[in-house]
Protein backbone atom coordinates (compact mmCIF):
# COMPACT_ATOMS: atom_id res chain seq x y z
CA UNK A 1 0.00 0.00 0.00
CA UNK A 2 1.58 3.77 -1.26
CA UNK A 3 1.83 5.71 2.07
CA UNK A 4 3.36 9.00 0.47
CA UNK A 5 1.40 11.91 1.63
CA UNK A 6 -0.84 13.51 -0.78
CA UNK A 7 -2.87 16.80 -1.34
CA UNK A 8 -5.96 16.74 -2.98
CA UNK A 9 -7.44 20.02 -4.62
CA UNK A 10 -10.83 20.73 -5.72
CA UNK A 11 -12.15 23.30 -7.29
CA UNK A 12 -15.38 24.27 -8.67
CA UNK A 13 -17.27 27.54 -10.46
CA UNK A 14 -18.40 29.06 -13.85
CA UNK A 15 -15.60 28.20 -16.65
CA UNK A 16 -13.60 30.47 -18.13
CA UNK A 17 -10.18 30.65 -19.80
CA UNK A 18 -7.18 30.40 -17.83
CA UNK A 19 -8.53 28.99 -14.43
CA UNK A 20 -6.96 25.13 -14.87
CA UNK A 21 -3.31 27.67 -15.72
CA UNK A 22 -3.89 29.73 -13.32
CA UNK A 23 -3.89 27.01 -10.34
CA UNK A 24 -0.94 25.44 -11.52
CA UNK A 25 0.64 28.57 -11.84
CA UNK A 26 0.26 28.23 -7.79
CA UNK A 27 1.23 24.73 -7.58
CA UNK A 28 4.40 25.69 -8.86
CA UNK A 29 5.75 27.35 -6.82
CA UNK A 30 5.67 24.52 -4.00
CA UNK A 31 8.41 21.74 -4.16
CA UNK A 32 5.03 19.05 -5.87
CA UNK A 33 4.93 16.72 -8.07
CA UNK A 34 1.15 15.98 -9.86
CA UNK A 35 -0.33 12.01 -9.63
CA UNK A 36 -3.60 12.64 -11.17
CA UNK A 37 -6.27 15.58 -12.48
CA UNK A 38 -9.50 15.59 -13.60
CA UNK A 39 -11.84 18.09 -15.49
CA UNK A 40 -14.77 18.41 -16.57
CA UNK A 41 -17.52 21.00 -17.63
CA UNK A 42 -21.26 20.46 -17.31
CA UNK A 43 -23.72 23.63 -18.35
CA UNK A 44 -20.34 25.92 -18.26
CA UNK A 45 -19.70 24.81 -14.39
CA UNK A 46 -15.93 23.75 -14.14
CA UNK A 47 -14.67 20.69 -11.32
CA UNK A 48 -11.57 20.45 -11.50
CA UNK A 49 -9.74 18.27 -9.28
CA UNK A 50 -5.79 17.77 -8.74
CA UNK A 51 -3.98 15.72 -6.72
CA UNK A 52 0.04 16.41 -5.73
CA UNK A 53 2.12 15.09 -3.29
CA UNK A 54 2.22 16.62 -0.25
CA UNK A 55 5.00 19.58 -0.21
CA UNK A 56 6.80 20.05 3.64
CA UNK A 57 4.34 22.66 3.92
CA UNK A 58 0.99 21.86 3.27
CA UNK A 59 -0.75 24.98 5.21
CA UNK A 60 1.37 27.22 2.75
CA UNK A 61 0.40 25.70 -0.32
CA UNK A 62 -3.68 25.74 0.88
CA UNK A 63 -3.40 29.59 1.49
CA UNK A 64 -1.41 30.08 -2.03
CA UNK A 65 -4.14 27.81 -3.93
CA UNK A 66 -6.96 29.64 -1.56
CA UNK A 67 -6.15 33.14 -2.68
CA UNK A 68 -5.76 31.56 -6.37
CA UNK A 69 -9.10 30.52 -5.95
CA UNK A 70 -10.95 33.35 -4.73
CA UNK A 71 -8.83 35.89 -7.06
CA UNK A 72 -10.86 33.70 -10.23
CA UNK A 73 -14.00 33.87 -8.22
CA UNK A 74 -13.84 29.73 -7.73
CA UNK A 75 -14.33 27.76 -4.76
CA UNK A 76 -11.66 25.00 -3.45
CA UNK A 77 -11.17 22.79 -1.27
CA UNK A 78 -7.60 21.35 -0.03
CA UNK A 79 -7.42 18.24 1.73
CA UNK A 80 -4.47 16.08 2.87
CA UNK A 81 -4.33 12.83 3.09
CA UNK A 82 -2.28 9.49 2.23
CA UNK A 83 -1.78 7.14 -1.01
CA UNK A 84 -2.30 8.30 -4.64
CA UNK A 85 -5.02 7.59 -6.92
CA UNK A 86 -3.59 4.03 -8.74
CA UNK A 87 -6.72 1.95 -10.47
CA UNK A 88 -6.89 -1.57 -9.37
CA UNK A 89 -5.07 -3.71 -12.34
CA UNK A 90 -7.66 -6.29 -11.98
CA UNK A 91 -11.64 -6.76 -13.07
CA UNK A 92 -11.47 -3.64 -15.14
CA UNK A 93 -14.25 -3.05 -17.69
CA UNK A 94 -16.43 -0.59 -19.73
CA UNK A 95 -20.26 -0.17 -19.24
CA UNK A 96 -21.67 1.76 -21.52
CA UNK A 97 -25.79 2.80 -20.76
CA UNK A 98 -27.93 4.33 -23.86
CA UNK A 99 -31.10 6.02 -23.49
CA UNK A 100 -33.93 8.31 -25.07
CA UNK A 101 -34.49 9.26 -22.61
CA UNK A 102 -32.26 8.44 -19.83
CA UNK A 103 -34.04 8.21 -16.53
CA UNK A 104 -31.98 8.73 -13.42
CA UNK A 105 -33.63 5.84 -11.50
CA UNK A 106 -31.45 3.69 -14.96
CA UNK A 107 -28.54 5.39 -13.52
CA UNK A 108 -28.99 4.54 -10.35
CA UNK A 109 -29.73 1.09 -10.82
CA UNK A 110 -26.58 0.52 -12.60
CA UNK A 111 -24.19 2.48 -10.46
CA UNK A 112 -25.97 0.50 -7.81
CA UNK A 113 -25.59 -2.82 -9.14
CA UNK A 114 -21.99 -2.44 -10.32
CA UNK A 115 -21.09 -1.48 -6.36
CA UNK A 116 -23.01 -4.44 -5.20
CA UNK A 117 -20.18 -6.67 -7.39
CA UNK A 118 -17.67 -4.99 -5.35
CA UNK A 119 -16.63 -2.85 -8.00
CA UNK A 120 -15.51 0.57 -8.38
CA UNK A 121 -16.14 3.36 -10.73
CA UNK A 122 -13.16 5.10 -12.01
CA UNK A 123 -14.37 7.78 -14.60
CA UNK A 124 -17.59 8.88 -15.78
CA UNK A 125 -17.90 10.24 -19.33
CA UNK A 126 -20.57 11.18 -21.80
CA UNK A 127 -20.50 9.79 -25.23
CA UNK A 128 -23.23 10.96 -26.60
CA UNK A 129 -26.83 13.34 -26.04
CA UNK A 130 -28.41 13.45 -29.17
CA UNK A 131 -30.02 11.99 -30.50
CA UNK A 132 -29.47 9.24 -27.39
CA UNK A 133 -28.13 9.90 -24.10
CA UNK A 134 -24.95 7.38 -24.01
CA UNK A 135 -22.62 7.45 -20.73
CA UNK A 136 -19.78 5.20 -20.34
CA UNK A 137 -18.70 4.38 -16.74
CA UNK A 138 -15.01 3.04 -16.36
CA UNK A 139 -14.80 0.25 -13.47
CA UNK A 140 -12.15 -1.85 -11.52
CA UNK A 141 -12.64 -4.68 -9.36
CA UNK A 142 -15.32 -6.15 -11.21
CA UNK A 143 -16.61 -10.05 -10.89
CA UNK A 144 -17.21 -9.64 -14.93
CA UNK A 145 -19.50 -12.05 -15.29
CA UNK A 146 -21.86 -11.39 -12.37
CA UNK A 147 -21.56 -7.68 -13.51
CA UNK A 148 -22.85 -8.36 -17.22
CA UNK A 149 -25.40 -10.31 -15.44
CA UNK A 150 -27.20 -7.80 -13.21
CA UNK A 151 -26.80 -5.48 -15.83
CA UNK A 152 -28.61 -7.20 -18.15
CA UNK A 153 -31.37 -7.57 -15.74
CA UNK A 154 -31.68 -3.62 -14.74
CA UNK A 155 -31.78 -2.72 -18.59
CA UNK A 156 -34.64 -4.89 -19.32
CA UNK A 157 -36.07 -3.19 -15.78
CA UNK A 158 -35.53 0.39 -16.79
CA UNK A 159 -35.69 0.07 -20.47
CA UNK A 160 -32.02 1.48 -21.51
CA UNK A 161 -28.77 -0.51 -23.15
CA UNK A 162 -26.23 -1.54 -20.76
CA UNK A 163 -22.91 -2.87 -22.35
CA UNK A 164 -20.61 -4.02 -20.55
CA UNK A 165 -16.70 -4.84 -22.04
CA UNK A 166 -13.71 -6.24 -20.43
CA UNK A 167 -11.00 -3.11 -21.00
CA UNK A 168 -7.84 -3.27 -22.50
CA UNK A 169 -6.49 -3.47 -25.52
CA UNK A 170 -8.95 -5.00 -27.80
CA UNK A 171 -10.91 -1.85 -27.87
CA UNK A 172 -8.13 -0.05 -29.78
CA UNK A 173 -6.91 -0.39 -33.23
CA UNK A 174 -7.97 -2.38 -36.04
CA UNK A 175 -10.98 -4.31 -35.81
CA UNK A 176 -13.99 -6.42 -37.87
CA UNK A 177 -17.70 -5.63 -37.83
CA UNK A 178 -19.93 -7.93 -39.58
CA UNK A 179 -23.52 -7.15 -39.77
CA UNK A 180 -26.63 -8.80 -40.53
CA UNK A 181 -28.21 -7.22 -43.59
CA UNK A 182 -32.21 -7.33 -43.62
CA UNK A 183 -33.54 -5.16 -40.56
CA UNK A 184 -30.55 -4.59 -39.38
CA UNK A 185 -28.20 -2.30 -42.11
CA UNK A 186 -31.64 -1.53 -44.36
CA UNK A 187 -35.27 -1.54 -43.14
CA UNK A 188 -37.07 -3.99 -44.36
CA UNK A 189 -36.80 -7.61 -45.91
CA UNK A 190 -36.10 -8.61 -49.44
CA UNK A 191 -37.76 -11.59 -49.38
CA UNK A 192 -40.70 -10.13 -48.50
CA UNK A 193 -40.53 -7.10 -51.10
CA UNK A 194 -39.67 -9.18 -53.90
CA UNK A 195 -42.87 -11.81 -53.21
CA UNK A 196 -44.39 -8.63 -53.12
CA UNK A 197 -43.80 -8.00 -57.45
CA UNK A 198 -44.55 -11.40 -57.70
CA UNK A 199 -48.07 -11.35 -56.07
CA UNK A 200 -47.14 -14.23 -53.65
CA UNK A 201 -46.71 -11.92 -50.82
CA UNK A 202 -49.57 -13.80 -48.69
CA UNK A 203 -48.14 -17.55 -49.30
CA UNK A 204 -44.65 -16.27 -48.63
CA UNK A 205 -45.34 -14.90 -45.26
CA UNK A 206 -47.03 -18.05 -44.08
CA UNK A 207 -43.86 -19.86 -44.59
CA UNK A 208 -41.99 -17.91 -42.45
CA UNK A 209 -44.82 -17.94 -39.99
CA UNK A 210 -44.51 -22.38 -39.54
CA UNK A 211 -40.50 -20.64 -39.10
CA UNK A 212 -41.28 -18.78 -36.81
CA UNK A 213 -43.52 -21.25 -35.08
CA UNK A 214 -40.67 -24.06 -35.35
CA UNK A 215 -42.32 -26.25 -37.85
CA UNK A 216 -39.53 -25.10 -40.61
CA UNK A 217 -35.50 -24.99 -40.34
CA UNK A 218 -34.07 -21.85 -42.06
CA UNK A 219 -32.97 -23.71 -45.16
CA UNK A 220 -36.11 -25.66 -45.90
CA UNK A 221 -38.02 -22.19 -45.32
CA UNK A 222 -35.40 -20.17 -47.75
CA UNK A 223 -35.56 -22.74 -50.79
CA UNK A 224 -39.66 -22.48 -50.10
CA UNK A 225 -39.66 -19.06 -50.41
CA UNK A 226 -37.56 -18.68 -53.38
CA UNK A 227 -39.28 -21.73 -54.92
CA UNK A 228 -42.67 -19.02 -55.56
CA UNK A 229 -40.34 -16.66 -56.90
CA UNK A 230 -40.09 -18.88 -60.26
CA UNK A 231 -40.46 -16.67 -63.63
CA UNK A 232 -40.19 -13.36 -61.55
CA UNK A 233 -38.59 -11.13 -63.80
CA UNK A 234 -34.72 -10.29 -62.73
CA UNK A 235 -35.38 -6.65 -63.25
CA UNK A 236 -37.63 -7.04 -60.04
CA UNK A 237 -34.00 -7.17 -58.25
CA UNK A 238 -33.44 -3.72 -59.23
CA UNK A 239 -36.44 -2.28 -58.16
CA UNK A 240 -36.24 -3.65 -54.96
CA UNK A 241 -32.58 -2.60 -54.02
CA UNK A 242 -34.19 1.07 -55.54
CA UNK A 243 -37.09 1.04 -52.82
CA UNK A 244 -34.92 -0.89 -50.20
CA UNK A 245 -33.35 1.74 -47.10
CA UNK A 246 -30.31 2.33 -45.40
CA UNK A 247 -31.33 1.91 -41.47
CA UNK A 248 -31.09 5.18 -39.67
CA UNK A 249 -27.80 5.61 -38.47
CA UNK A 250 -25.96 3.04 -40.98
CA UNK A 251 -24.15 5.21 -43.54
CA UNK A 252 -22.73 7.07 -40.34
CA UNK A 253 -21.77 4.14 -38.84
CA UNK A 254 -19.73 2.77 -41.94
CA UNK A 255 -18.09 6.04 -42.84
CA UNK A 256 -16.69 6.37 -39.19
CA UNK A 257 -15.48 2.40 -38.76
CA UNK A 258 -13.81 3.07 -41.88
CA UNK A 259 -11.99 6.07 -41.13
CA UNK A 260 -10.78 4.12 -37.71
CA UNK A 261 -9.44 1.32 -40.58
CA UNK A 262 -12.11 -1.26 -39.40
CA UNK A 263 -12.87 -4.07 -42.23
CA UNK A 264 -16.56 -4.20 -42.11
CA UNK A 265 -18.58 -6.92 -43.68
CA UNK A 266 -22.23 -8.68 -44.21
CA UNK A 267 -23.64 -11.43 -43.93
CA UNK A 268 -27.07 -11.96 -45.06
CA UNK A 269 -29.82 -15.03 -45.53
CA UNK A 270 -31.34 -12.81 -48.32
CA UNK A 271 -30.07 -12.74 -51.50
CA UNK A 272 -26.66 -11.98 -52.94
CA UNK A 273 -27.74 -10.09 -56.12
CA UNK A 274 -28.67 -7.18 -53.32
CA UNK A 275 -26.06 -7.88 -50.69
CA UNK A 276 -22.85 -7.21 -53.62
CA UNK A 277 -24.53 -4.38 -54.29
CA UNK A 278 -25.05 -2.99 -50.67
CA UNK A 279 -21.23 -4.09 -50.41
CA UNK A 280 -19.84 -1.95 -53.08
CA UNK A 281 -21.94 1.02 -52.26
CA UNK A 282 -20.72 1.58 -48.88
CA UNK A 283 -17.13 0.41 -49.54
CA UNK A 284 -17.50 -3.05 -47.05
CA UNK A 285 -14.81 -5.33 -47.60
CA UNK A 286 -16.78 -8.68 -47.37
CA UNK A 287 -20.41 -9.96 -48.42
CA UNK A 288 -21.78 -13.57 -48.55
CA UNK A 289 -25.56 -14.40 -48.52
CA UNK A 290 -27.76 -16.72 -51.04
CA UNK A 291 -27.52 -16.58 -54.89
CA UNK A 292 -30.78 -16.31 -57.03
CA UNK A 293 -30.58 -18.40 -60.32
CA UNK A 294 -31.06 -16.42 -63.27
CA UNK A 295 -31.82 -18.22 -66.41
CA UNK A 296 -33.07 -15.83 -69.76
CA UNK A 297 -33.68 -12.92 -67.51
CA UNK A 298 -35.92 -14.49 -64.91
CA UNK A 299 -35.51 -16.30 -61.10
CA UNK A 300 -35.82 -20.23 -61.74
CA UNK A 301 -36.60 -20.31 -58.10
CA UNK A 302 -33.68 -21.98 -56.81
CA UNK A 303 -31.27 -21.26 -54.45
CA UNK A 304 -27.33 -21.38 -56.12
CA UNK A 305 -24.88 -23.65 -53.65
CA UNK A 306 -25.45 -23.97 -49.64
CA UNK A 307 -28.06 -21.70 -47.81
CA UNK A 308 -26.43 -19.44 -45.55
CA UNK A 309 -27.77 -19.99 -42.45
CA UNK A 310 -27.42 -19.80 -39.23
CA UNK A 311 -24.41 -21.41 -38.61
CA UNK A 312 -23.45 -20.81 -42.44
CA UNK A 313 -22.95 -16.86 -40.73
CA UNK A 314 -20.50 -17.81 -37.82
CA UNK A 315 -18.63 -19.54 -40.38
CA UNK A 316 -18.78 -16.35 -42.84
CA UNK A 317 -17.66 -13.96 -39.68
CA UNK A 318 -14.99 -16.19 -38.93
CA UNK A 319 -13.92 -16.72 -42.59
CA UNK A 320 -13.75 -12.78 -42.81
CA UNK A 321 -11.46 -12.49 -39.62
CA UNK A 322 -8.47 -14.96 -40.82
CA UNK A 323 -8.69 -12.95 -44.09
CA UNK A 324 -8.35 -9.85 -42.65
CA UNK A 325 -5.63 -11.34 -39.76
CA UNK A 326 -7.78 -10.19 -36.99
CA UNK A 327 -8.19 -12.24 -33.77
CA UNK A 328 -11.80 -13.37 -32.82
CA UNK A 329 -11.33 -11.72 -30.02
CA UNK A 330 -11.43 -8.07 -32.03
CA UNK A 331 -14.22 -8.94 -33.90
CA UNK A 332 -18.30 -7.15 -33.62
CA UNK A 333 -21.44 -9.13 -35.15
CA UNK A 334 -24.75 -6.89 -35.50
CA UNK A 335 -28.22 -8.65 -36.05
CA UNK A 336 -31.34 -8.79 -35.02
CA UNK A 337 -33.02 -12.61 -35.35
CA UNK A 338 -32.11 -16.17 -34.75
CA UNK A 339 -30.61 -16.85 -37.48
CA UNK A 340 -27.90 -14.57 -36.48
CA UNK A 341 -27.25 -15.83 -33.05
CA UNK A 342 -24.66 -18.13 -33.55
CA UNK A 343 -22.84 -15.18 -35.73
CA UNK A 344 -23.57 -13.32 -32.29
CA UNK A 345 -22.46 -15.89 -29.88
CA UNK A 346 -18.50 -16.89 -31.62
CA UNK A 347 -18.34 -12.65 -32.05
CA UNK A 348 -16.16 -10.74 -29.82
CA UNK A 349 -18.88 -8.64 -29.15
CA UNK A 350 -22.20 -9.74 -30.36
CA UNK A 351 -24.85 -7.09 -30.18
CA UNK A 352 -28.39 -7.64 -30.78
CA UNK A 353 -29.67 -4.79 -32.73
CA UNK A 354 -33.96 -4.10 -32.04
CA UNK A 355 -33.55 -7.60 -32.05
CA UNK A 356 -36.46 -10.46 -31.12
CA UNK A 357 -36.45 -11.21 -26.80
CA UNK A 358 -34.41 -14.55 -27.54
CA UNK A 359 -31.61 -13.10 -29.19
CA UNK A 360 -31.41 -9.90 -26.95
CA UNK A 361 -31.25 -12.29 -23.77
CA UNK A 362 -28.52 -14.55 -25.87
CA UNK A 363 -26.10 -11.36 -27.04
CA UNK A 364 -23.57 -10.28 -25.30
CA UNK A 365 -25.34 -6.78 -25.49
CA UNK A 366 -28.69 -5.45 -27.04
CA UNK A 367 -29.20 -1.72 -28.49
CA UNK A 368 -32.87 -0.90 -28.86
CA UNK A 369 -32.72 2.38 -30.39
CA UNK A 370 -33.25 3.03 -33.97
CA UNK A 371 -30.16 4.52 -34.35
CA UNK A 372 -27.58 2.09 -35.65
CA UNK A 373 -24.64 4.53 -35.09
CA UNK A 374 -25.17 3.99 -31.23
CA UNK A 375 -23.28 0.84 -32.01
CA UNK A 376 -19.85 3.88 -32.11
CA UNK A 377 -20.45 4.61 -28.79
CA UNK A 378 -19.88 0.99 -27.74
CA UNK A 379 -16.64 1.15 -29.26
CA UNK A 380 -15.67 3.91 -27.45
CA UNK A 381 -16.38 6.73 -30.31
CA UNK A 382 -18.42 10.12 -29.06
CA UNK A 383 -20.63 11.71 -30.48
CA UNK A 384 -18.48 14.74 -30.47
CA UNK A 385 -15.72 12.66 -32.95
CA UNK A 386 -18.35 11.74 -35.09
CA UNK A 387 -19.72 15.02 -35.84
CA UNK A 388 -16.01 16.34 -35.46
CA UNK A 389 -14.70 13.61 -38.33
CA UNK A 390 -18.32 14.35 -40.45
CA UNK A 391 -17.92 18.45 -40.20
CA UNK A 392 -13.93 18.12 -42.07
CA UNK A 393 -15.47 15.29 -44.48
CA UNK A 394 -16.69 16.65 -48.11
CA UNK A 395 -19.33 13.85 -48.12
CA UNK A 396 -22.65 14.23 -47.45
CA UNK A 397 -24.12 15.16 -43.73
CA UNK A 398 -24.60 12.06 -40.97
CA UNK A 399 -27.71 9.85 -41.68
């Protein structure tokens, strides 16, 4: 245990220019040297706090930082004491809490829960206001698991996102996002929009009802599907990719990832002939889904090679990551239904994205905000970056 004597100084008041120099202007004078600081400004009020080791005279350095103080208009506070301000090494870890709005009885369920673990809280920051409130609390000493756990629990309580990340390294530098495509990067599914021009919009949907019901595995249901799509004119592809929509949020989210040198990919049980095309559009690096045969113009109703399915999607994410030489451990899967879940569970991170109560409860973390650039401010990226990176870009404006 550190023993060395130690002054902490805190000071609060309206910002202004000069106040954080103007202390240590004070501070230097006195034989110190600094261990830690912290600032930050909320609604133009400044807290500032700095913390020194303790000089032979303490009483003379309070009076010097005292009439610092009250010559800025600022009130302080010196206290001595022992010890610096070292983080515990061990159980350290990221929770990040989204929410529109953000209800202080969320906050302090978390904050509540994550002292229950025996955990600490480090550093509070905001990552984000608008268009959701997203605050990331730094902890030590955290039973990981049993944190996640309780979490979990209180966000499905109070309605917000908790994340919660072990820290370190794997949250810098290059990584791999792989997201599911229908729902998820566009509104909407292309199964359904394309049974739609063929007029079997009714039969299609009761397929993936006996899916949804159990009475269907994913590949059986695709190669139904498709199999009403016979003689549907290819040019039908094309009007559907036309009327199809980025998710709000997505274009945002694939400009910044880029920028950080991210290798992004999809993976999609829909239909290659759109998927390529989302691919080379946004500039992602990888795309697999299912291939349409097209004979003379029209769909023949089959399905080209294996269904991509649910575990056909793990495979895909973990395909792209020995491609691109990045560790599993580095790599983010988006999606929203069951078929992505295994994609979700071999992930890095797996985040269910407005995403069907089983999968939610199975991710590793669920966003429920129709935003999918919230996903940044899992990473680590503010809002203030974002807008920061957008604001020097020549490209369009954030959607």
């Amino acid at each position: 245990m550190n023993e060395t004597p130690t002054v902490l100084i805190t000071v609060t008041g309206n910002d202004r220019p000069g106040v954080t120099a103007a202390i240590f202007e004070s501070l230097a004078r006195f034989a110190v040297s600094v261990l830690d600081m912290e600032q930050i400004v909320i609604r133009g009020r400044l807290i500032l706090g700095i913390l020194v080791t303790a000089p032979r005279d303490a009483a003379k350095l309070a009076a010097a930082v005292e009439l610092t103080a009250a010559d800025l208009g600022m009130d302080v506070e010196v206290a001595r004491g022992e010890g610096d301000n070292e983080v515990r090494r061990e159980g350290r870890a990221h929770v990040t809490v989204l929410g529109r709005p953000l209800p202080p009885a969320a906050v302090s369920a978390v904050t509540g829960r994550i002292a229950d673990t025996g955990a600490n809280i480090d550093r509070i920051v905001r990552m984000a206001r608008s268009p959701v409130t997203a605050i990331e609390f730094s902890v030590s000493g955290a039973d990981f698991h049993r944190l996640r756990a309780l979490l979990a629990e209180e966000a499905v309580r109070h309605r917000v996102d908790v994340a919660v990340q072990r820290a370190g390294l794997v949250r810098h530098g290059r990584r791999l996002l792989v997201l599911d495509v229908d729902s998820t990067l566009v509104r909407g599914e292309a199964i359904d929009m394309l049974a739609a021009y063929a007029g079997v919009g009714a039969q299609v949907a009761a397929i993936t009802e006996r899916t949804m019901r159990g009475e269907l595995d994913f590949e059986s249901a695709v190669r139904e599907r498709v199999k009403l799509l016979e003689g549907l004119d290819a040019t039908a592809l094309d009007a559907v990719y036309s009327a199809m929509e980025l998710a709000p949020g997505a274009l945002t989210l694939v400009r910044t990832l880029k920028r950080l040198g991210y290798r992004l990919a999809i993976v999609s049980g829909g239909f290659s002939q759109l998927t390529d095309r989302w691919a080379r559009d946004l500039d992602i690096d990888y795309s697999r889904a299912n291939r349409l045969e097209i004979v003379d113009g029209r769909l023949t109703g089959r399905v080209l090679g294996r269904v991509v399915d649910r575990a056909g999607k793990a495979q895909a994410l973990q395909q792209f990551a020995k491609d691109s030489n990045i560790s599993m451990d580095r790599t983010v899967a988006v999606g929203d239904g069951a078929n992505d879940l295994d994609m979700l569970e071999v992930a890095g991170l797996g985040i269910a994205f407005n995403a069907k109560p089983v999968v939610q409860k199975a991710a590793h973390t669920a966003v429920n905000v129709p935003d999918l650039d919230s996903i940044l401010y899992l990473l680590g990226i503010s809002r203030e970056d974002i807008e920061s990176a957008e604001a020097e870009s020549d490209l369009p404006g954030l959607s």
